[in-house]
N, C-alpha and C. Protein backbone atom coordinates (compact mmCIF):
# COMPACT_ATOMS: atom_id res chain seq x y z
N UNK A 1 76.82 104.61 76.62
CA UNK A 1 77.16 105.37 77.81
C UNK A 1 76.78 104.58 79.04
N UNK A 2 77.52 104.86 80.38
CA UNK A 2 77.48 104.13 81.44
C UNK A 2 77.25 105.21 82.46
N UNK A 3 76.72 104.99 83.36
CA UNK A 3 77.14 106.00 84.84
C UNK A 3 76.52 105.07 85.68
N UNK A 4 77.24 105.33 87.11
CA UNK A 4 77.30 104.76 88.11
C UNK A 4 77.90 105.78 89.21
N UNK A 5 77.04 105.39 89.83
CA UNK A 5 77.33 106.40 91.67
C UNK A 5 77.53 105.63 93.32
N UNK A 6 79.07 105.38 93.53
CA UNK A 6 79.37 105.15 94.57
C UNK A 6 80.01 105.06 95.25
N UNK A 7 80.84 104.91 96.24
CA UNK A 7 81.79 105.90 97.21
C UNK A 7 83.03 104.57 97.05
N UNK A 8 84.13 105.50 97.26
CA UNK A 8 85.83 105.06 96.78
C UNK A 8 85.81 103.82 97.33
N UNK A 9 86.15 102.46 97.59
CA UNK A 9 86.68 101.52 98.06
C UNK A 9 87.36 101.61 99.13
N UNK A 10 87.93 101.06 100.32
CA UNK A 10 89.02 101.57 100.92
C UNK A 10 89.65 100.28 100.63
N UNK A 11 90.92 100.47 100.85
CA UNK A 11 92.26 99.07 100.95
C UNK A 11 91.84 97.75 101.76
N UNK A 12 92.28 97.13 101.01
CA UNK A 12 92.29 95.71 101.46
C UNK A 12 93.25 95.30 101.04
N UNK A 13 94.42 94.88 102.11
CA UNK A 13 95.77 94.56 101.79
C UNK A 13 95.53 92.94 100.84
N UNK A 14 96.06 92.25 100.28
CA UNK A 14 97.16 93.31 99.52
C UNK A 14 96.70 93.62 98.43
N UNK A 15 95.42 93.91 98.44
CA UNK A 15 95.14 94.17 97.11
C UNK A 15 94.58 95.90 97.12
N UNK A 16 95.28 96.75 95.88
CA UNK A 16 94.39 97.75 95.93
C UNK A 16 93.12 98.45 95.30
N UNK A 17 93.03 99.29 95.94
CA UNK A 17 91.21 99.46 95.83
C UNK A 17 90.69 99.25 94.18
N UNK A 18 89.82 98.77 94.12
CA UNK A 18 89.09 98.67 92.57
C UNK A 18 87.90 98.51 92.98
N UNK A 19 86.78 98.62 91.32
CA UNK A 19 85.28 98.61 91.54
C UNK A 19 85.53 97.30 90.46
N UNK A 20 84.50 96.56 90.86
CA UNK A 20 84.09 95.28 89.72
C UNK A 20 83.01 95.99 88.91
N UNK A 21 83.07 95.37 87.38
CA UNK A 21 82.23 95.68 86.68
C UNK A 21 82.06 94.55 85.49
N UNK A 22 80.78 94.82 85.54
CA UNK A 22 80.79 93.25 84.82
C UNK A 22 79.61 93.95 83.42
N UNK A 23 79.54 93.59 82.17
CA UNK A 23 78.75 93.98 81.46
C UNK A 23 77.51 93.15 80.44
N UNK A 24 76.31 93.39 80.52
CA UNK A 24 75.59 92.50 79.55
C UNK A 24 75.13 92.77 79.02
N UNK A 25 74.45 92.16 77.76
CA UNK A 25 73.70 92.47 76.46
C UNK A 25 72.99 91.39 76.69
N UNK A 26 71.19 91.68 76.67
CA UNK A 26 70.23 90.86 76.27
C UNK A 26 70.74 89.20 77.55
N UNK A 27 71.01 89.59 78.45
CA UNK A 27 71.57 88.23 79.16
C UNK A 27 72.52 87.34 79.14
N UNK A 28 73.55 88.21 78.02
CA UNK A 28 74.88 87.51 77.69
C UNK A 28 75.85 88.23 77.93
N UNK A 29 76.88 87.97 78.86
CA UNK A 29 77.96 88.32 79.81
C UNK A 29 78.90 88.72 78.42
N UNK A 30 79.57 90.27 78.30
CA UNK A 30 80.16 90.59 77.20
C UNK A 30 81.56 90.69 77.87
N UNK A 31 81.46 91.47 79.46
CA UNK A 31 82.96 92.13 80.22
C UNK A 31 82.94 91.91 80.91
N UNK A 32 83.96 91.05 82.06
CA UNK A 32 83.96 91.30 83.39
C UNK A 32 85.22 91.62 83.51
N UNK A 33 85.36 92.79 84.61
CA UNK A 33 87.21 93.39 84.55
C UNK A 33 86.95 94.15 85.84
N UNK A 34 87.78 94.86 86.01
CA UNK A 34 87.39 95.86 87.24
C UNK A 34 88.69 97.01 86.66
N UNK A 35 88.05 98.38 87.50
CA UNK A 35 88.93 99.49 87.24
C UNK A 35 88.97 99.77 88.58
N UNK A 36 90.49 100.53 88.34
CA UNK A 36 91.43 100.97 89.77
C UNK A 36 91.73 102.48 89.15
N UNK A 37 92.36 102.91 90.96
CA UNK A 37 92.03 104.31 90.94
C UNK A 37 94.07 104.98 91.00
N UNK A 38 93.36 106.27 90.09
CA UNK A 38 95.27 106.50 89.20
C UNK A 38 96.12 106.91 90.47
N UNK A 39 95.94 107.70 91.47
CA UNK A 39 96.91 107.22 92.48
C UNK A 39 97.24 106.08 93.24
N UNK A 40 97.04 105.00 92.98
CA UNK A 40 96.84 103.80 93.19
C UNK A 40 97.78 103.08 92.30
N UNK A 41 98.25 103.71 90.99
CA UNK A 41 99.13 102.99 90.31
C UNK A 41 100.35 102.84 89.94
N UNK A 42 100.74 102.98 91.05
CA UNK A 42 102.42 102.51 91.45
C UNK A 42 102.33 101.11 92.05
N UNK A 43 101.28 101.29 92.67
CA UNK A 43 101.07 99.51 93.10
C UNK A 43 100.52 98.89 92.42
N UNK A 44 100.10 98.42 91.10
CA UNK A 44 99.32 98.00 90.40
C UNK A 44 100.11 97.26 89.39
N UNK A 45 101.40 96.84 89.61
CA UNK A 45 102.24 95.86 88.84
C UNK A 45 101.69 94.50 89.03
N UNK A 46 101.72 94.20 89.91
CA UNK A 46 101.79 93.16 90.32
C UNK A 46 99.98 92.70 90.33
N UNK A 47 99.45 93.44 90.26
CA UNK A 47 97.65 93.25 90.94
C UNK A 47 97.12 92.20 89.32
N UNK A 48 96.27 90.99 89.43
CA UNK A 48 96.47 90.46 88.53
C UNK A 48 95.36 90.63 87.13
N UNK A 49 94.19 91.71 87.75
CA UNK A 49 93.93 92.08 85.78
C UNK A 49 94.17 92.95 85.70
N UNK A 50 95.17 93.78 86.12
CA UNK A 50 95.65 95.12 85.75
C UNK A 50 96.61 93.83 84.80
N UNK A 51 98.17 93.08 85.34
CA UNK A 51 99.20 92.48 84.89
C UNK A 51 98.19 91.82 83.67
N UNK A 52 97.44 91.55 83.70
CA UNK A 52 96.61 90.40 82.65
C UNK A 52 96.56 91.47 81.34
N UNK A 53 96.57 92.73 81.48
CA UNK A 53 96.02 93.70 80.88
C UNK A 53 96.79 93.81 79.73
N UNK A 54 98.07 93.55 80.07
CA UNK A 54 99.83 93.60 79.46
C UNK A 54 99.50 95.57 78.96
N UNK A 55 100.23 96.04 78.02
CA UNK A 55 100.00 97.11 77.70
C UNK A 55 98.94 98.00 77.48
N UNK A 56 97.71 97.67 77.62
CA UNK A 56 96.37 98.03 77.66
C UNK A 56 95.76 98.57 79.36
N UNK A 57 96.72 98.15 79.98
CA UNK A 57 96.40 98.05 81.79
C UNK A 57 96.32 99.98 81.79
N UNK A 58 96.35 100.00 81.32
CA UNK A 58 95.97 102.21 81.42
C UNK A 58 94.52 101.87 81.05
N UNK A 59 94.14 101.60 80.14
CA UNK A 59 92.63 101.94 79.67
C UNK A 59 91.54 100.93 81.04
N UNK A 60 92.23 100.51 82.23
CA UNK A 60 91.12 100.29 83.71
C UNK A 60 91.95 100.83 84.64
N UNK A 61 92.45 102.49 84.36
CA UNK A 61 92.71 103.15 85.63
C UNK A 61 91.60 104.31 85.45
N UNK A 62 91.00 104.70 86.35
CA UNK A 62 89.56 105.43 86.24
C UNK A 62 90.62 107.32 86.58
N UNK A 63 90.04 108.02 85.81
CA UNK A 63 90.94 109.16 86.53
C UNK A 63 89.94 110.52 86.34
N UNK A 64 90.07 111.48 87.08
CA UNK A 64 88.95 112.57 87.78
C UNK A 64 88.66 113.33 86.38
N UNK A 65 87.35 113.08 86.13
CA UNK A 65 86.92 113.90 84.86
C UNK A 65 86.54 115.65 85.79
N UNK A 66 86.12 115.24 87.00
CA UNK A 66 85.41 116.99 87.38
C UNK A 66 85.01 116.50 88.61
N UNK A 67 85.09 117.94 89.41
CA UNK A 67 84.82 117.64 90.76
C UNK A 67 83.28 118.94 90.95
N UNK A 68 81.94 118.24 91.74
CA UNK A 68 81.08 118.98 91.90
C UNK A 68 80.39 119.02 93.22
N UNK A 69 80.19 119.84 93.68
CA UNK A 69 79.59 119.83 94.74
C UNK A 69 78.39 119.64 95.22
N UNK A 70 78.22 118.23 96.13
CA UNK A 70 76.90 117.59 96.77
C UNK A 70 76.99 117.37 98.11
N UNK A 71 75.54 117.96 98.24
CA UNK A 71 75.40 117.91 100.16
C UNK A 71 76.39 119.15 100.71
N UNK A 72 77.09 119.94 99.96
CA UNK A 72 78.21 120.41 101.00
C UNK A 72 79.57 119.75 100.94
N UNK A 73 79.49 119.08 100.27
CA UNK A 73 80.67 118.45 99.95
C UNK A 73 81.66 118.28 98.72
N UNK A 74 82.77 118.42 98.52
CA UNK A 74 83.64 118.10 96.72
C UNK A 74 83.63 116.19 96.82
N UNK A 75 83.05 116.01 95.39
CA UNK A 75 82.49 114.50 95.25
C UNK A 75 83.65 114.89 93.95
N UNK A 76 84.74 113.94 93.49
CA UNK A 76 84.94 113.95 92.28
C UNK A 76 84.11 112.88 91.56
N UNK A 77 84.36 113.34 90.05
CA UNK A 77 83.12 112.46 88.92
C UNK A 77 84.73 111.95 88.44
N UNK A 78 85.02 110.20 88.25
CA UNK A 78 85.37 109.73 87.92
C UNK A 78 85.50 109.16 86.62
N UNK A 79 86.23 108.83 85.59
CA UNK A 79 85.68 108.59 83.52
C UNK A 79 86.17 107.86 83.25
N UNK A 80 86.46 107.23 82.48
CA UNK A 80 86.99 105.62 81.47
C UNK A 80 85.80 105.52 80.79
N UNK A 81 86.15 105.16 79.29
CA UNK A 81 85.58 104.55 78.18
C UNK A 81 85.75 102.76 78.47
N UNK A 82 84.93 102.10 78.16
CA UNK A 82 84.50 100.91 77.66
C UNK A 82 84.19 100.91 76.22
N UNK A 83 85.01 99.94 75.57
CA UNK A 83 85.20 99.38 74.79
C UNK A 83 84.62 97.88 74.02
N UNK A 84 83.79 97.75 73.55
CA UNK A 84 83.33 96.10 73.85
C UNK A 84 83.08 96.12 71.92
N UNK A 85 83.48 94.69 71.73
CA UNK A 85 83.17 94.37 70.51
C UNK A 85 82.07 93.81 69.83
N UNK A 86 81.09 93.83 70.21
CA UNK A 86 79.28 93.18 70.08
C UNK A 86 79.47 92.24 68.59
């Protein structure tokens, strides 16, 4: 299991918004990829590890598991599984 807490990206032409994520075991680099966000993926043909992804490019679009309220505010909680072969 993973969790992580931090606020949406905004655009940076021409690329659209994603989080980097990189993963390790014991000091040995297993993943580095980044996930993008599902209204975001109409533009995401062309973006190049989504395209790198070939048919797999769905499993790094992050999409709203639940929305809860903090501070006064609706925060959605974002989900994707990771996958890694150890």
């Amino acid at each position: 299991r993973y969790v992580f807490r931090t606020v949406q990206p905004g655009y940076y032409e021409p690329r659209p918004r994603h989080i980097h994520v990189k993963v390790k075991l014991d000091g040995r680099e297993l993943l580095t990829t980044q996930f993008y966000f599902a209204e975001d993926e109409p533009s995401l043909s062309g973006e190049g590890v989504f395209a790198q992804a070939g048919g797999l490019g769905d499993l790094l679009i992050l999409s709203v598991a639940d929305t809860v309220e903090m501070n006064g505010s609706a925060v959605d909680v974002l989900a994707n599984d990771l996958v890694i072969d150890t």
